[in-house]
C-alpha atoms as a PDB file:
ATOM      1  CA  UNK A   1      62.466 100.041  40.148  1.00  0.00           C
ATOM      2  CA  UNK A   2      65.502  97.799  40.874  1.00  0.00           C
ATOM      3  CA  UNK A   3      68.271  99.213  43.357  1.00  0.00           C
ATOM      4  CA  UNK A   4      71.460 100.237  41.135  1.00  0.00           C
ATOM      5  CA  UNK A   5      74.410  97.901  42.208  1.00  0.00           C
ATOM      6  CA  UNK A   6      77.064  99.596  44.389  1.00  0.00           C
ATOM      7  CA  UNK A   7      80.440 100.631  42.306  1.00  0.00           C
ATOM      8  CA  UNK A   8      83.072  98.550  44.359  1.00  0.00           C
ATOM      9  CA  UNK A   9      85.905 101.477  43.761  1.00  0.00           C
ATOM     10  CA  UNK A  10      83.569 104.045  45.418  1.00  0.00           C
ATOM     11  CA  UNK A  11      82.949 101.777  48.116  1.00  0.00           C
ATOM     12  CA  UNK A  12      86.381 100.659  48.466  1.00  0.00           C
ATOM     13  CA  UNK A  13      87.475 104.013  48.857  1.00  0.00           C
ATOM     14  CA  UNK A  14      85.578 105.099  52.060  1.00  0.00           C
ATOM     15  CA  UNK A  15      86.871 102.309  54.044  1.00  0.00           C
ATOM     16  CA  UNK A  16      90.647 103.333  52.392  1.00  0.00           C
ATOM     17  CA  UNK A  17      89.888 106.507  54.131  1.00  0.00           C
ATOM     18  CA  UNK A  18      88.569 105.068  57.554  1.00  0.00           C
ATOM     19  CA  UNK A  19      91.616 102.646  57.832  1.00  0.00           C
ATOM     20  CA  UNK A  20      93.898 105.365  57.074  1.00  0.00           C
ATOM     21  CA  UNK A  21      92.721 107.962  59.763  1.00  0.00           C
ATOM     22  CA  UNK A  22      92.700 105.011  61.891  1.00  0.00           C
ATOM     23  CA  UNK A  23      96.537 104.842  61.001  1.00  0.00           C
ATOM     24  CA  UNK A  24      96.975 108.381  61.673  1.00  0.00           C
ATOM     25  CA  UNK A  25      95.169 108.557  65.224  1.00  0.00           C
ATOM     26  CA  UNK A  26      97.097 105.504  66.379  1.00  0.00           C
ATOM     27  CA  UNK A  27     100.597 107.648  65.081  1.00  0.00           C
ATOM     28  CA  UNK A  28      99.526 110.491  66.923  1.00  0.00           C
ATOM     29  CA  UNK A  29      98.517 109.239  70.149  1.00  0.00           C
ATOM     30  CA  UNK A  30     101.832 107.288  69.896  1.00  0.00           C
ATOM     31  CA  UNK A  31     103.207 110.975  69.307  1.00  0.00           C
ATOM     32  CA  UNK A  32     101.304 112.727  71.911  1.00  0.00           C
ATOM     33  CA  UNK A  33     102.528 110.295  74.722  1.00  0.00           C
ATOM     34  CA  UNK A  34     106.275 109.884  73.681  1.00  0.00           C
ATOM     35  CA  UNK A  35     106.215 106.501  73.056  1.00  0.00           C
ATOM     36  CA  UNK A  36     107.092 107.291  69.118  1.00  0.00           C
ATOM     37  CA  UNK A  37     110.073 108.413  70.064  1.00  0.00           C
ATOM     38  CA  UNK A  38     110.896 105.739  72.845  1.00  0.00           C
ATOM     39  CA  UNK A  39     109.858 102.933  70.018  1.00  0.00           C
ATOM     40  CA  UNK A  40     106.321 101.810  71.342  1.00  0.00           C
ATOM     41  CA  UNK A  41     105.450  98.664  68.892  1.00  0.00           C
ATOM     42  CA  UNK A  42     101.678  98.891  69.718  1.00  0.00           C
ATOM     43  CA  UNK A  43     100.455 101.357  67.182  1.00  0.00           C
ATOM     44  CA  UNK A  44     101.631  99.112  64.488  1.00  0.00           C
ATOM     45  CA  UNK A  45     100.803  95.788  65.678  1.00  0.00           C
ATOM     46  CA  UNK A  46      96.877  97.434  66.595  1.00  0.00           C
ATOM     47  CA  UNK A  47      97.008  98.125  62.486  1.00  0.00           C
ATOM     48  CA  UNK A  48      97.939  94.987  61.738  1.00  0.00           C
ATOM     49  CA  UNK A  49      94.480  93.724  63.913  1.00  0.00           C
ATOM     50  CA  UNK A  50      92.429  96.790  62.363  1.00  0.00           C
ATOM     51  CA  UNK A  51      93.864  95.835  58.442  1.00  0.00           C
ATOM     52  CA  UNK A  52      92.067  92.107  57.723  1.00  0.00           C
ATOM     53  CA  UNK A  53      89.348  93.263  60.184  1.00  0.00           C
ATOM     54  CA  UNK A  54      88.690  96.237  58.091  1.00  0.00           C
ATOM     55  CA  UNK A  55      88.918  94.541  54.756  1.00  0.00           C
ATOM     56  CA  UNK A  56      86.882  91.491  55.453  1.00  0.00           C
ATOM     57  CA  UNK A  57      83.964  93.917  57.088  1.00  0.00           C
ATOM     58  CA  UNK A  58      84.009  96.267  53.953  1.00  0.00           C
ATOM     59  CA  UNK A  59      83.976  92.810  51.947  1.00  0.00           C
ATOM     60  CA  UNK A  60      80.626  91.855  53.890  1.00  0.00           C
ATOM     61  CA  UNK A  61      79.065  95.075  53.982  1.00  0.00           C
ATOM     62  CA  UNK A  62      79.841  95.515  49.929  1.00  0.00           C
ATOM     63  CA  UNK A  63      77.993  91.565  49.440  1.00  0.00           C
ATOM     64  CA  UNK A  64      75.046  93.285  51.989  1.00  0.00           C
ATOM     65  CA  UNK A  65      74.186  96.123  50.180  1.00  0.00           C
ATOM     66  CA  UNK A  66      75.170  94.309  47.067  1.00  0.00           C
ATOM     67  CA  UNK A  67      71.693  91.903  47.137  1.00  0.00           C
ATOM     68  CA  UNK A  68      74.096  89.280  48.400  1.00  0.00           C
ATOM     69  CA  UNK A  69      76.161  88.818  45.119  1.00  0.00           C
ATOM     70  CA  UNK A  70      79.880  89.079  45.781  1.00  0.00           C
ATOM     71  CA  UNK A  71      82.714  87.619  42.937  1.00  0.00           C
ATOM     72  CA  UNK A  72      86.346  87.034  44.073  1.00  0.00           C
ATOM     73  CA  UNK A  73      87.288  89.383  41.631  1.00  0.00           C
ATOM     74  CA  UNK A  74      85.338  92.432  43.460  1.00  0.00           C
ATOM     75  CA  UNK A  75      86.267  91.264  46.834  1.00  0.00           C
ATOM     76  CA  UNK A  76      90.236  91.291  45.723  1.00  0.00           C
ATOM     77  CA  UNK A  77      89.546  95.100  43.845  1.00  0.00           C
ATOM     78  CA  UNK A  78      87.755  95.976  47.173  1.00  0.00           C
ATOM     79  CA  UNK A  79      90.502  95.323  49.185  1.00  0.00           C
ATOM     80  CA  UNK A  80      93.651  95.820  47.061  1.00  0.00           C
ATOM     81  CA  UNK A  81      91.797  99.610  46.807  1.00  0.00           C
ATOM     82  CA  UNK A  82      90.996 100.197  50.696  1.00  0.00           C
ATOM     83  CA  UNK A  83      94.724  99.015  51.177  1.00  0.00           C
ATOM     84  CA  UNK A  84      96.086 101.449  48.581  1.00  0.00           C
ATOM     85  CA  UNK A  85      93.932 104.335  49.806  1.00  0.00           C
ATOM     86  CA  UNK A  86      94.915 103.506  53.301  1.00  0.00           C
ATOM     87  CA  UNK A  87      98.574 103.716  52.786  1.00  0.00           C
ATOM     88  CA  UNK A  88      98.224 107.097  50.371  1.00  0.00           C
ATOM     89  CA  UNK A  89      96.188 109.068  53.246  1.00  0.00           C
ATOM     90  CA  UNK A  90      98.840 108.153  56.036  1.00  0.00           C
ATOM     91  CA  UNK A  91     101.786 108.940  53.487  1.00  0.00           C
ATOM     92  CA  UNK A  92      99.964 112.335  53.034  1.00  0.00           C
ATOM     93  CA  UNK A  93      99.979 112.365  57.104  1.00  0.00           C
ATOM     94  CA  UNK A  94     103.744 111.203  57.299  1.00  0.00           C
ATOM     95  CA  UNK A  95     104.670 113.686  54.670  1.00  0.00           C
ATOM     96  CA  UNK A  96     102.653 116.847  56.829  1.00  0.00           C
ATOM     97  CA  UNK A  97     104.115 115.952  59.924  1.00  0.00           C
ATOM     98  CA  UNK A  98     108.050 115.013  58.652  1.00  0.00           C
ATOM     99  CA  UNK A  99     107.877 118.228  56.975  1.00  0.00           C
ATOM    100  CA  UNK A 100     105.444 120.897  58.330  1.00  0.00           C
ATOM    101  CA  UNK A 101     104.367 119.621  62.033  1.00  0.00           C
ATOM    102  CA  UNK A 102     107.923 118.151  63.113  1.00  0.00           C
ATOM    103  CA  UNK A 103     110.390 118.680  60.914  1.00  0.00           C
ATOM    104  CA  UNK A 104     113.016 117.494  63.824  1.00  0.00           C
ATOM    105  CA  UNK A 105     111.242 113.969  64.759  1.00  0.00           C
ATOM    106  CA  UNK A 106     112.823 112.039  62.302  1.00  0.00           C
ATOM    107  CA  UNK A 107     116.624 113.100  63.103  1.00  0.00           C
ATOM    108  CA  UNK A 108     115.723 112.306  67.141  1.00  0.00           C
ATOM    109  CA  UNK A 109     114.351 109.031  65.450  1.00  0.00           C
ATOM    110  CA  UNK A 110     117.642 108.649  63.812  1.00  0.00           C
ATOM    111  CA  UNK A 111     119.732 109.800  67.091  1.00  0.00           C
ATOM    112  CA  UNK A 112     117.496 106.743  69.223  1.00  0.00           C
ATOM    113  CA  UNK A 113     118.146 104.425  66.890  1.00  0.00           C
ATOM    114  CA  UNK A 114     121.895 104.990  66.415  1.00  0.00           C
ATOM    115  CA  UNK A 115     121.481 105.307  70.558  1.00  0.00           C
ATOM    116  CA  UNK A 116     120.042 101.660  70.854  1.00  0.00           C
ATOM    117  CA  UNK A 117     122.927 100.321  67.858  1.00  0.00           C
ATOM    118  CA  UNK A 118     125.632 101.181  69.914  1.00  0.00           C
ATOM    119  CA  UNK A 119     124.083 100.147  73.096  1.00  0.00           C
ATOM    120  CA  UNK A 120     123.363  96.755  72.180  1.00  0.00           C
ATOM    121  CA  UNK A 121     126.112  96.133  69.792  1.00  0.00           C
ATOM    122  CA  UNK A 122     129.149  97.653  71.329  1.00  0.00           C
ATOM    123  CA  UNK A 123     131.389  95.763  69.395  1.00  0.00           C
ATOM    124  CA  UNK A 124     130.481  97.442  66.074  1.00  0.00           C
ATOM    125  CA  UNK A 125     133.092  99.635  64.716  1.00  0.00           C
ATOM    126  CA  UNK A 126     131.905 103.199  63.753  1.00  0.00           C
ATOM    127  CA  UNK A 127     132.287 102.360  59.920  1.00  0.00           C
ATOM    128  CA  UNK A 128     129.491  99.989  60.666  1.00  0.00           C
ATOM    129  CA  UNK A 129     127.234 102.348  62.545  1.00  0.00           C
ATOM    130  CA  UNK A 130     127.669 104.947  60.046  1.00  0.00           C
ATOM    131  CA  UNK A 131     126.688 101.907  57.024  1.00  0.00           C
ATOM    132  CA  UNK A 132     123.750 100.804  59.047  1.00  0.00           C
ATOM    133  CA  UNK A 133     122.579 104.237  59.866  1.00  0.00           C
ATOM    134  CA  UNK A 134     122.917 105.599  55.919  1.00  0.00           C
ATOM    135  CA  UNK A 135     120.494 101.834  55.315  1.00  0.00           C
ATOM    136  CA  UNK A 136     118.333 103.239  57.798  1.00  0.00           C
ATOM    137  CA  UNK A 137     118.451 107.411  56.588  1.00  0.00           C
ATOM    138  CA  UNK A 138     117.400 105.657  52.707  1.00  0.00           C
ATOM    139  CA  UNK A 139     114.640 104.038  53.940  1.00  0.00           C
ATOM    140  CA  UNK A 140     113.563 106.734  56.281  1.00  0.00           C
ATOM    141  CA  UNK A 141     113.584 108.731  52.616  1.00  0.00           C
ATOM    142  CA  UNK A 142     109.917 110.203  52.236  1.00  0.00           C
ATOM    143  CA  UNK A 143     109.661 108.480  48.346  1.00  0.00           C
ATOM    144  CA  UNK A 144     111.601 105.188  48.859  1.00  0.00           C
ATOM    145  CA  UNK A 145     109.270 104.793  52.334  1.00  0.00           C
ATOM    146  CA  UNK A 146     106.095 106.331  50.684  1.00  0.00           C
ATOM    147  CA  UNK A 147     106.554 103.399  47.785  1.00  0.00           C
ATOM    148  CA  UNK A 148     107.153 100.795  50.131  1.00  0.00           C
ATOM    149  CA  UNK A 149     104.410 101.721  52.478  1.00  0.00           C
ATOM    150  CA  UNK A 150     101.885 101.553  49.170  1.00  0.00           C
ATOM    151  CA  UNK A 151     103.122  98.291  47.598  1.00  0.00           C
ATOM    152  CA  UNK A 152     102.864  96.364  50.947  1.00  0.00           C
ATOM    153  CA  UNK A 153      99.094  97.925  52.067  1.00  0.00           C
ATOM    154  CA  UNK A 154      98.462  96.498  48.283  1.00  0.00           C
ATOM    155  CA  UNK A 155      99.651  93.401  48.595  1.00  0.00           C
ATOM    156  CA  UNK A 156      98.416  92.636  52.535  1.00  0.00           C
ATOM    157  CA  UNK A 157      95.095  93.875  50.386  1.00  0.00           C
ATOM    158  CA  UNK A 158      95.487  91.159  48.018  1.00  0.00           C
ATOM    159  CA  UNK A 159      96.118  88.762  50.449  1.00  0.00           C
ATOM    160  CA  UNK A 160      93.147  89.741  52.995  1.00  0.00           C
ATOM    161  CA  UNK A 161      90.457  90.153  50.240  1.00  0.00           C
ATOM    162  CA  UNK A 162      91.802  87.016  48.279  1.00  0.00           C
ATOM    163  CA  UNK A 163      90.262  85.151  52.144  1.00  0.00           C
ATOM    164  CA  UNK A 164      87.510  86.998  52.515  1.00  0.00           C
ATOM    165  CA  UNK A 165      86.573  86.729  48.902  1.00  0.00           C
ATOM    166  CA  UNK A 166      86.945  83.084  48.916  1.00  0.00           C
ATOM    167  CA  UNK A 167      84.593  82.816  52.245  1.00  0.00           C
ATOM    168  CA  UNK A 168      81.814  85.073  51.030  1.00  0.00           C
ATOM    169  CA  UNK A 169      81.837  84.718  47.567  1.00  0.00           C
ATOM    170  CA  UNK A 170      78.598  83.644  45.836  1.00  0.00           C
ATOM    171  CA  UNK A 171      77.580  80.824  44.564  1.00  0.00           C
ATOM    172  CA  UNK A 172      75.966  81.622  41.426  1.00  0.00           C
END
């Protein structure tokens, strides 16, 4: 009896999951220690290292248990999917926590970054604050965010699995 090939979607969407928890315990360790609030970069840029890494493993581990068969079409599904699912389980965090665990974050985020404006552009008048800081409330905005935050994790997707697909792709 032959082995049933693996559904890429399936697949896809455990690592989604994995990269997105991943997403979430970087946030709240960032939380935990105060360095959300103080603007700590490293959370982000340790996501950016985990994303391709993530992708081009699940890519290789789909071609493994996949008797070694892998099309660039699969490999681009497999990762346009794990970014997608990544970026819907850390908007489901983001939403949680804006709303239900601290609904007060994201107006100290605001206060900080109005804070940091003024300090290092003292020369802007306060009709310019106030523009830059409604720019900054509408993308803070849980849908216009939310979007955003899907679209790119799709498209850094596309891009990863588009090089890992090309790499490992088979032959045949």
């Amino acid at each position: 009896m032959e082995a049933q090939p693996i559904k890429p979607g399936k697949f896809a969407i455990n690592y989604g999951v994995i990269l997105g928890v991943i997403m979430i315990a970087l946030s709240v360790i960032a939380y935990v220690t105060g360095q959300a609030l103080a603007g700590a970069q490293w959370p982000q840029l340790t996501y950016y290292v985990l994303f391709p890494i993530i992708i081009i493993y699940a890519i290789s581990q789909y071609k493994k248990h996949n008797a070694n068969v892998l099309s660039l079409g699969t490999a681009i599904k497999l990762g346009v999917v794990i970014g997608v699912i990544s970026a819907i389980v850390y908007v489901i965090y983001g939403i949680l926590f804006n709303y239900v665990i601290d609904p007060e974050f994201m107006g100290q985020i605001m206060e900080v970054a109005r804070d940091n404006m003024i300090e290092q552009n003292p020369e802007m008048t306060d009709e310019m604050i106030e523009q830059s800081m409604s720019i900054m409330e509408m993308m803070f905005n849980p849908f216009i965010g939310s979007a955003f935050w899907v679209a790119a994790s799709a498209l850094f997707g596309l891009i990863w699995s588009l090089i890992g697909g090309l790499v490992m792709r088979s032959n045949s």
